[in-house]
C-alpha atoms as a PDB file:
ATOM      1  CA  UNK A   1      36.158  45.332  63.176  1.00  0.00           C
ATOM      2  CA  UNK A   2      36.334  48.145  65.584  1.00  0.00           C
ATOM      3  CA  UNK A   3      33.394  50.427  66.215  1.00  0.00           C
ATOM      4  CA  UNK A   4      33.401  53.887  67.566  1.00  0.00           C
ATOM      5  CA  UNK A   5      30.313  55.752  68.985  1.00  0.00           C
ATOM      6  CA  UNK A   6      31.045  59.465  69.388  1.00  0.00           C
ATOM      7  CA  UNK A   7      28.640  61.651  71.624  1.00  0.00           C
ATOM      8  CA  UNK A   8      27.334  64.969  71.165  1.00  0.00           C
ATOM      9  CA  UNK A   9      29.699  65.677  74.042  1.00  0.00           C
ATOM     10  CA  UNK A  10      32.585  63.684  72.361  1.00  0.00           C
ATOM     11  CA  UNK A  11      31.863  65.963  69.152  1.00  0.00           C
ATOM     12  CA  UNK A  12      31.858  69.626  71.172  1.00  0.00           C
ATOM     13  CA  UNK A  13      35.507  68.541  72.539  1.00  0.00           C
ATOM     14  CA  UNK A  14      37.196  68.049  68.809  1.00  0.00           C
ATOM     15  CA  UNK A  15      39.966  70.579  67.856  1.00  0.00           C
ATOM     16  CA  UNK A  16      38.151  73.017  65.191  1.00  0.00           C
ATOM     17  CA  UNK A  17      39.702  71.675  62.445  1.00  0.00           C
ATOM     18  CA  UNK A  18      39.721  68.103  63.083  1.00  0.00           C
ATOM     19  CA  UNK A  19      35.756  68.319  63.728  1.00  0.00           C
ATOM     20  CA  UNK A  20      35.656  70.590  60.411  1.00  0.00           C
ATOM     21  CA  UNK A  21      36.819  67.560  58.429  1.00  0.00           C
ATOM     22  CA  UNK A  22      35.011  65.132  60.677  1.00  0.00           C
ATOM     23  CA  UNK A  23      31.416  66.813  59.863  1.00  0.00           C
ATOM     24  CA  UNK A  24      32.013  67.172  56.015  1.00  0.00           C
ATOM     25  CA  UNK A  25      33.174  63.327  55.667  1.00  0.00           C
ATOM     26  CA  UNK A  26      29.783  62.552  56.948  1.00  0.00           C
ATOM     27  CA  UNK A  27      27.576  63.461  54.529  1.00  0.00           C
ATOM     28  CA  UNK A  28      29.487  61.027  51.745  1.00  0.00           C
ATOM     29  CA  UNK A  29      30.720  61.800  48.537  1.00  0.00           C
ATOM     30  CA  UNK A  30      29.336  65.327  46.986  1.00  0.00           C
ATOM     31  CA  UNK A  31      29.826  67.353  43.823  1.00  0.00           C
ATOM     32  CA  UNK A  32      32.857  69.261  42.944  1.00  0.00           C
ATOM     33  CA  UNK A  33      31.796  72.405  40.491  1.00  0.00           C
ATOM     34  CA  UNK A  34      33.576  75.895  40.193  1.00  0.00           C
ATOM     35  CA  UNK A  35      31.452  78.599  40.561  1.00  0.00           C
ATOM     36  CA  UNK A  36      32.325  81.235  38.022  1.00  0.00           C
ATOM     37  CA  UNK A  37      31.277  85.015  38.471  1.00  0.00           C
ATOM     38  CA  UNK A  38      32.668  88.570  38.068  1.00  0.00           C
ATOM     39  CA  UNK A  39      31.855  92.092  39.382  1.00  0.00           C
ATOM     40  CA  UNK A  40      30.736  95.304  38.361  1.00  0.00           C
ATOM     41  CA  UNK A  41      34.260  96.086  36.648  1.00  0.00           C
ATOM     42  CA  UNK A  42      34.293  92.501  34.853  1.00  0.00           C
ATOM     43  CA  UNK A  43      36.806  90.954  37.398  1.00  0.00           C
ATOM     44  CA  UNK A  44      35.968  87.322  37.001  1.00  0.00           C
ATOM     45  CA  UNK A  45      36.258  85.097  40.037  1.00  0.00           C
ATOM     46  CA  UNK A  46      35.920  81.217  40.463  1.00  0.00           C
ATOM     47  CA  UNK A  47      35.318  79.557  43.794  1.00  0.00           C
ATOM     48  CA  UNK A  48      34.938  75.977  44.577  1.00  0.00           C
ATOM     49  CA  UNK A  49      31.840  74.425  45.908  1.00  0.00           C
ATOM     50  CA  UNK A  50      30.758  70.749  47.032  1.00  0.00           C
ATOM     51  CA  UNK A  51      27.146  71.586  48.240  1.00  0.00           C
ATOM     52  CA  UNK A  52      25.317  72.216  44.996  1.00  0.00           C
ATOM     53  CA  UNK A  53      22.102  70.306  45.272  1.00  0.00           C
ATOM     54  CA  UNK A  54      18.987  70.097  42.695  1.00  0.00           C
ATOM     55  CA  UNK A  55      16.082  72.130  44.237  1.00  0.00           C
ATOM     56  CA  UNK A  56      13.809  71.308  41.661  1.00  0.00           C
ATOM     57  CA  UNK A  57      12.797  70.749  37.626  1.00  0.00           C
ATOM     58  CA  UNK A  58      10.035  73.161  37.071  1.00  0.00           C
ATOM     59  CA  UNK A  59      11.154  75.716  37.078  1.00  0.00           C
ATOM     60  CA  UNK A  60      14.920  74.224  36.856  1.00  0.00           C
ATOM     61  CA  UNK A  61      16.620  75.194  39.865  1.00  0.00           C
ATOM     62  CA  UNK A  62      19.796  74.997  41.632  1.00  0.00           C
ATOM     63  CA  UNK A  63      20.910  75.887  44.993  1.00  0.00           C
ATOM     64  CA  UNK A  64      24.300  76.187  47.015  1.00  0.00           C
ATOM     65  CA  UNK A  65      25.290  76.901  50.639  1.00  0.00           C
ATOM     66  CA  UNK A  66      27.475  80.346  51.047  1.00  0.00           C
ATOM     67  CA  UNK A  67      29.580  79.987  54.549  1.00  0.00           C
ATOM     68  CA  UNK A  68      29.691  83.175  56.871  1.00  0.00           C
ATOM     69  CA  UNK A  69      30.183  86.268  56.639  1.00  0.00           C
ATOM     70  CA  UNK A  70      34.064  87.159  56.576  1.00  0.00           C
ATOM     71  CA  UNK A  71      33.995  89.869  54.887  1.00  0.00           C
ATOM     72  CA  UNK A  72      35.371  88.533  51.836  1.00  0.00           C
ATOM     73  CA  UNK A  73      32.876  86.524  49.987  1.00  0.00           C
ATOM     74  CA  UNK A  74      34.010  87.393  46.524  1.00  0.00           C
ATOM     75  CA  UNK A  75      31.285  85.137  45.010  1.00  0.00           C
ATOM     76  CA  UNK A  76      28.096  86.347  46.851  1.00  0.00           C
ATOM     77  CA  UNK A  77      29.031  89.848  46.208  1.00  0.00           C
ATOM     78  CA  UNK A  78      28.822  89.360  42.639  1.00  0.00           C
ATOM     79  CA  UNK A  79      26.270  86.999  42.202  1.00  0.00           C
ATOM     80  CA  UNK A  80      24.210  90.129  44.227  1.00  0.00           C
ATOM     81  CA  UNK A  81      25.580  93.117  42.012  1.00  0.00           C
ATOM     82  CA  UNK A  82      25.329  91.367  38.828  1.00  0.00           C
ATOM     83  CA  UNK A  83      22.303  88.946  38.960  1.00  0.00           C
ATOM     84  CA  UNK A  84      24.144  85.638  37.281  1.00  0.00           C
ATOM     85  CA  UNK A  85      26.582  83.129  37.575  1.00  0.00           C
ATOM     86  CA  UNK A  86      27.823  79.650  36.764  1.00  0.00           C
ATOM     87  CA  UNK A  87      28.258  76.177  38.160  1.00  0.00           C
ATOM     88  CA  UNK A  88      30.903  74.179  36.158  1.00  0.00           C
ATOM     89  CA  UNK A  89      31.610  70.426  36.981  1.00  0.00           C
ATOM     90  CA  UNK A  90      34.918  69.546  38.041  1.00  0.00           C
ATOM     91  CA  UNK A  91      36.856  66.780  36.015  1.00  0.00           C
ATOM     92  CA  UNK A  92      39.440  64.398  37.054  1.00  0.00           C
ATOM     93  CA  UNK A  93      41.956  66.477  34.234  1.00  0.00           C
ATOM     94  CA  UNK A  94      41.836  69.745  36.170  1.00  0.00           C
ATOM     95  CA  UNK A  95      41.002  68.957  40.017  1.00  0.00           C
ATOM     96  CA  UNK A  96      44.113  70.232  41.097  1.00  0.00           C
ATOM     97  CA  UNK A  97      43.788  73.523  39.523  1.00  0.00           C
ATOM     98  CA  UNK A  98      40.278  73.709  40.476  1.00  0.00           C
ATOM     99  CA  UNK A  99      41.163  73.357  44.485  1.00  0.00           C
ATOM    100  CA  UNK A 100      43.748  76.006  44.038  1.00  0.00           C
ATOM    101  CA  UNK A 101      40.314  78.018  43.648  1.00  0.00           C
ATOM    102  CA  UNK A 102      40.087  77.705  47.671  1.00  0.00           C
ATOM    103  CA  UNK A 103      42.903  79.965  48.536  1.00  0.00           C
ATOM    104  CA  UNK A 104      42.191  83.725  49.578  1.00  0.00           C
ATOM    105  CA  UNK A 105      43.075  85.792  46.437  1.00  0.00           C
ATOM    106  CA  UNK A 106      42.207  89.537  46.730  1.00  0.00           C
ATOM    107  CA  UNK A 107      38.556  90.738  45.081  1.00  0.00           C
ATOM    108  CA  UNK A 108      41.156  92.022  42.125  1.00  0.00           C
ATOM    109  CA  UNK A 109      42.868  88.916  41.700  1.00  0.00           C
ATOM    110  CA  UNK A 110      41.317  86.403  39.445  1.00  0.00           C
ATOM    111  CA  UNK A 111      41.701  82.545  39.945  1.00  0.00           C
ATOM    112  CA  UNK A 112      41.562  81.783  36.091  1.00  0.00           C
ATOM    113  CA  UNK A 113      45.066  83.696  36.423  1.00  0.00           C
ATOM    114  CA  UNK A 114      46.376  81.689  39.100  1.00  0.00           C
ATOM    115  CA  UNK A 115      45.485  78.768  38.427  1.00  0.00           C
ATOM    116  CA  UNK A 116      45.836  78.041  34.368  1.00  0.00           C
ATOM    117  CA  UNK A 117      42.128  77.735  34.147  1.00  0.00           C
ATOM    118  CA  UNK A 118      40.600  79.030  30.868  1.00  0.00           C
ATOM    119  CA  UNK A 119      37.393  81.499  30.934  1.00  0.00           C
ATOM    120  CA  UNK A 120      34.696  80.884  28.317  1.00  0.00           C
ATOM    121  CA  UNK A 121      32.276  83.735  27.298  1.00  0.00           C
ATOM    122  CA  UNK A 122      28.829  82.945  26.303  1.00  0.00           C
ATOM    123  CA  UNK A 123      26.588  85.572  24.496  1.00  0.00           C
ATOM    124  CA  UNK A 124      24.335  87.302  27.029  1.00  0.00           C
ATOM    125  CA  UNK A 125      25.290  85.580  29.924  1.00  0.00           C
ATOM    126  CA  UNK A 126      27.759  88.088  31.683  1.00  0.00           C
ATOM    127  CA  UNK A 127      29.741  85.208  33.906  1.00  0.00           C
ATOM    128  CA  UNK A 128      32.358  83.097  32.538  1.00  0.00           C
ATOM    129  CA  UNK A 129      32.394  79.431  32.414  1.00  0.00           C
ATOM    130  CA  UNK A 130      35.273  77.487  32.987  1.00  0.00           C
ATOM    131  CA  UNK A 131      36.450  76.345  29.145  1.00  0.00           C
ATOM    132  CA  UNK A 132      37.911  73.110  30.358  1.00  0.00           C
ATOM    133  CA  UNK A 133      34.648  71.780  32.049  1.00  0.00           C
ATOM    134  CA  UNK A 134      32.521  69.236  30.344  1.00  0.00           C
ATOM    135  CA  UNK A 135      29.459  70.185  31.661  1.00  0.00           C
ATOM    136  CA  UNK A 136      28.383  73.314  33.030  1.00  0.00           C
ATOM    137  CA  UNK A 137      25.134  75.543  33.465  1.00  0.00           C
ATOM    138  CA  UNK A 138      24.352  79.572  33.432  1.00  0.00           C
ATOM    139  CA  UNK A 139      22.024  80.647  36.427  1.00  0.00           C
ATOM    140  CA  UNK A 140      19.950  83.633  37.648  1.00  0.00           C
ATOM    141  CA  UNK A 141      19.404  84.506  41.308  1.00  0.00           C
ATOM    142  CA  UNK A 142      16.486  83.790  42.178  1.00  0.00           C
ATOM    143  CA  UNK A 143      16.351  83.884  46.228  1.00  0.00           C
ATOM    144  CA  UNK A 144      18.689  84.017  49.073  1.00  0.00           C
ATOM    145  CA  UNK A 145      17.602  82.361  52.194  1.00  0.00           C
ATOM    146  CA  UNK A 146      19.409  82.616  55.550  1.00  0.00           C
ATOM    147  CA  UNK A 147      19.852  79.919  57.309  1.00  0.00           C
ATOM    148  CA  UNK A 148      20.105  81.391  61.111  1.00  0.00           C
ATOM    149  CA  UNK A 149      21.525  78.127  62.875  1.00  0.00           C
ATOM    150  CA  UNK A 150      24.789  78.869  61.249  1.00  0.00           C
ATOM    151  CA  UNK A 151      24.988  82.215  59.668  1.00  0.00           C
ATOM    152  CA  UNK A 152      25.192  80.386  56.167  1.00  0.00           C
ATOM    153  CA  UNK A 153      23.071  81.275  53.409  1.00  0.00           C
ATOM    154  CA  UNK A 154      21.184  78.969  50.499  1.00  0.00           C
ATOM    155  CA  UNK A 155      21.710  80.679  47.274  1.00  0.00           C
ATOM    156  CA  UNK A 156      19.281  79.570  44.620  1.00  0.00           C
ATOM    157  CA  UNK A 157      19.611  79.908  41.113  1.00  0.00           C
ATOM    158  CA  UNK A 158      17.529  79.138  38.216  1.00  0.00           C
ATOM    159  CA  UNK A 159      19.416  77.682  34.985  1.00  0.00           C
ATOM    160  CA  UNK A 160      19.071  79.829  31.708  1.00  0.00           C
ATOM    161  CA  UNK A 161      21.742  77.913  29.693  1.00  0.00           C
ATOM    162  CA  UNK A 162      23.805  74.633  29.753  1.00  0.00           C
ATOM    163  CA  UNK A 163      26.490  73.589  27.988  1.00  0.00           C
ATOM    164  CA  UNK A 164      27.650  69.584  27.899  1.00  0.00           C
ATOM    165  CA  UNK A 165      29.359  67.183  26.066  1.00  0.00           C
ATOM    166  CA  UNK A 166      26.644  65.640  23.522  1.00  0.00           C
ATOM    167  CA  UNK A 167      27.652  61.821  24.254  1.00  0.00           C
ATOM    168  CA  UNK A 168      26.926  61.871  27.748  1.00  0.00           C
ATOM    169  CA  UNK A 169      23.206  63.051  27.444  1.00  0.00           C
ATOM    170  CA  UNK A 170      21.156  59.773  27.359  1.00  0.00           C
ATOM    171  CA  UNK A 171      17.755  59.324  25.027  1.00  0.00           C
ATOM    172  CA  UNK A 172      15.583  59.873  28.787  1.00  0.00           C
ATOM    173  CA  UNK A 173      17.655  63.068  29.460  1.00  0.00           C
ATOM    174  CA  UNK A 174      20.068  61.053  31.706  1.00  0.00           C
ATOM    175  CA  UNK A 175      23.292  62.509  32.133  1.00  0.00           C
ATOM    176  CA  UNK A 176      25.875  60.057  31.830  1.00  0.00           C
ATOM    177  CA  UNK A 177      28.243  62.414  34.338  1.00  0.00           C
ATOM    178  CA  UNK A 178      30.615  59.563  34.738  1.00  0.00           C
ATOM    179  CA  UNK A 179      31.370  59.166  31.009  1.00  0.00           C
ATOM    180  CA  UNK A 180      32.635  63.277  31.376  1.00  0.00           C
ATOM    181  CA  UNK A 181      35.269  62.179  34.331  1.00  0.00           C
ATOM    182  CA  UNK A 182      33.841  64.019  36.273  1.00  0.00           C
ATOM    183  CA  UNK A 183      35.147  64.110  39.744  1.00  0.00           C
ATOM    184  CA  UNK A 184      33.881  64.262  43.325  1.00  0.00           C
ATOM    185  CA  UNK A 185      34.715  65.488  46.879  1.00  0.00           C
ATOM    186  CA  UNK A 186      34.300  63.698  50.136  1.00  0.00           C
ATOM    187  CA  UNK A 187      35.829  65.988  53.122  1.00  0.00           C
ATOM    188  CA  UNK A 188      37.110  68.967  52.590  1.00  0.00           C
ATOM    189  CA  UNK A 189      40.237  68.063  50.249  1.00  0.00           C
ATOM    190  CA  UNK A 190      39.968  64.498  49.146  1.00  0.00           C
ATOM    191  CA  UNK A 191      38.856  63.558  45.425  1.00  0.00           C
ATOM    192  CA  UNK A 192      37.474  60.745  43.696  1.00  0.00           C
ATOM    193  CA  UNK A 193      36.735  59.046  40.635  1.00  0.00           C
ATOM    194  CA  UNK A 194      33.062  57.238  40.270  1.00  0.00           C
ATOM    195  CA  UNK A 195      31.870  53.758  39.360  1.00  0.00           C
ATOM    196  CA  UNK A 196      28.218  53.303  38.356  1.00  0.00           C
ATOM    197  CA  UNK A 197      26.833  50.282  40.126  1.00  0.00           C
ATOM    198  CA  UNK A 198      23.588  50.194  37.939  1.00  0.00           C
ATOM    199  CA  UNK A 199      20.894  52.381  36.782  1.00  0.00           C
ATOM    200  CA  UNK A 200      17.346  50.993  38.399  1.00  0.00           C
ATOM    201  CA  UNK A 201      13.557  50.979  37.233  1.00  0.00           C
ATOM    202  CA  UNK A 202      10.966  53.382  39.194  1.00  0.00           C
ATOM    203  CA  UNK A 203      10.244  51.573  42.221  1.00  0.00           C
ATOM    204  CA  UNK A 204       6.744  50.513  43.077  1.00  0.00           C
ATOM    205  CA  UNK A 205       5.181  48.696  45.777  1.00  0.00           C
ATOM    206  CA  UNK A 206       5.292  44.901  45.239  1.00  0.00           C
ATOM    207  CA  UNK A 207       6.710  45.032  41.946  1.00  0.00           C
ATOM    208  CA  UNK A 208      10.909  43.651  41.175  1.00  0.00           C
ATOM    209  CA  UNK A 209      13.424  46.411  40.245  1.00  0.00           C
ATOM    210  CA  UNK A 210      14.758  46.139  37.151  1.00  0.00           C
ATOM    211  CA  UNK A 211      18.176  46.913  36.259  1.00  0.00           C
ATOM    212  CA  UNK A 212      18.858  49.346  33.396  1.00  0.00           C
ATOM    213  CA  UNK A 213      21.685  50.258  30.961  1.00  0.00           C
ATOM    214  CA  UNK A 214      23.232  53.843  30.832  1.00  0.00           C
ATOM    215  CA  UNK A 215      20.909  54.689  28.080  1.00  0.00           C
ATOM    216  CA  UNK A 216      17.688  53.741  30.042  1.00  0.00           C
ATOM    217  CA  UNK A 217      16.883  50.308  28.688  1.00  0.00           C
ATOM    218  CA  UNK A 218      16.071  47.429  30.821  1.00  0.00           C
ATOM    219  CA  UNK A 219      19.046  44.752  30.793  1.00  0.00           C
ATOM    220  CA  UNK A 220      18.932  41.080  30.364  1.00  0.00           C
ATOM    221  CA  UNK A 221      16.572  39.086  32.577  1.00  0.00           C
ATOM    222  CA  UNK A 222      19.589  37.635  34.769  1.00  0.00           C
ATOM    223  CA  UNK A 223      21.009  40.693  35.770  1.00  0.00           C
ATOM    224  CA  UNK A 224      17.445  41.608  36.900  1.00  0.00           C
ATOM    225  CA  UNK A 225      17.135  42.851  40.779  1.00  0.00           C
ATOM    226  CA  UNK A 226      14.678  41.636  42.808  1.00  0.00           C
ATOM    227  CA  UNK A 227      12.778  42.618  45.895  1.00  0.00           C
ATOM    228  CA  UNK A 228      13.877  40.977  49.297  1.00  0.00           C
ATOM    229  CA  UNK A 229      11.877  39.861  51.973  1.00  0.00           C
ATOM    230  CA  UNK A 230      13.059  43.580  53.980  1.00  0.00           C
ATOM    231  CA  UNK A 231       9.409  45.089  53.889  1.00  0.00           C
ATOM    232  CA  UNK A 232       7.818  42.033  55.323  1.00  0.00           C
ATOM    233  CA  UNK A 233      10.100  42.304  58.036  1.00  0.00           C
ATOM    234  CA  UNK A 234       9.138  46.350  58.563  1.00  0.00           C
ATOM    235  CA  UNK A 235      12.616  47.675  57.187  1.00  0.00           C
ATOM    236  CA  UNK A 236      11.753  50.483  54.701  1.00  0.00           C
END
């Protein structure tokens, strides 16, 4: 198999695009969610996102990267002006519709019209969900931190209200997100389905994983997974 190394030098000469997609295939497979909001007049907007991450549990928290400054950041705007917003997961039924979200439609223009997407209304939470996601999550701003490198920005949210599919929430609070269909990103445009390898025990020193069902519970003795011989050798 052929190996390629690529230099920082090697990775300053890439065309912009080419080392736009390059970068983002790095970091592996990330979440897909639509990030629903609307403004002052109640134009509701949707933008898609794939760097959601968990900040923390207590309080429940939930940050996102905003790109630079154009001029035209639809999302942030709101978010600012009106204090809330959504995160809704993105399915394998209505990827398609929820890329569409990426194109440049005027602050007037809302991407539930273009795109067939449905807008759900919850009471007291002034930003619409997306009806057709499975799981999905009201947030308050909380903090915007710049991130000066860049010119990017890490919105943080805290969650107020979620809304999922009651099959998929396991007895330990595991969410079974696979079970929803829900869909990923790796790259900027290409989308995939998951398949769970295995849920594992909390790992402690000198002690064999064990392997556990979707529901938490430990599996047959057979399928157990145990410890190799890698932290003798120094590899942790």
């Amino acid at each position: 198999m052929i190996v390629q190394h690529f230099t920082y030098n090697d990775i300053q000469t890439f065309e912009q695009r080419y080392k736009a997609q390059f970068i983002n295939s790095l970091s592996g497979f990330k979440s897909a969610n639509l990030i629903g909001s609307h403004d002052v007049n109640a134009n509701s907007n949707l933008g898609i996102f794939s760097s959601v991450v968990h900040i923390g549990s207590n309080p429940a928290l939930v940050g996102f990267i905003m790109r630079p400054d154009n001029g035209e950041r639809h999302t942030l705007n709101n978010i600012i002006n009106t204090q809330q917003y959504t995160i809704n997961q993105v399915s394998t039924e209505h990827y398609r519709m929820a890329h569409q979200c990426s194109a440049r439609y005027a602050s007037d223009e809302s991407e539930f019209n273009h795109t067939g997407l449905t807008p759900q209304y919850v009471a007291n939470i002034n930003a619409p969900f997306v009806k057709e996601s499975r799981l999905k999550y009201a947030l308050t701003l909380q903090e915007i931190l710049p991130i000066s490198l860049n010119n990017t920005q890490l919105i943080i949210g805290e969650i107020i209200h979620v809304i999922c599919q009651k099959h998929a929430i396991q007895p330990d609070g595991y969410i079974d997100i696979e079970s929803l269909s829900t869909a990923s990103l790796s790259g900027l445009d290409s989308y995939h389905t998951s398949n769970r390898i295995s849920r594992l025990s909390y790992a402690k020193p000198n002690k064999a994983l064990s392997a556990l069902n979707v529901m938490g519970a430990t599996v047959q003795q057979d399928e157990q997974i145990t410890i190799n011989d890698k932290l003798e050798a120094g590899d942790d």
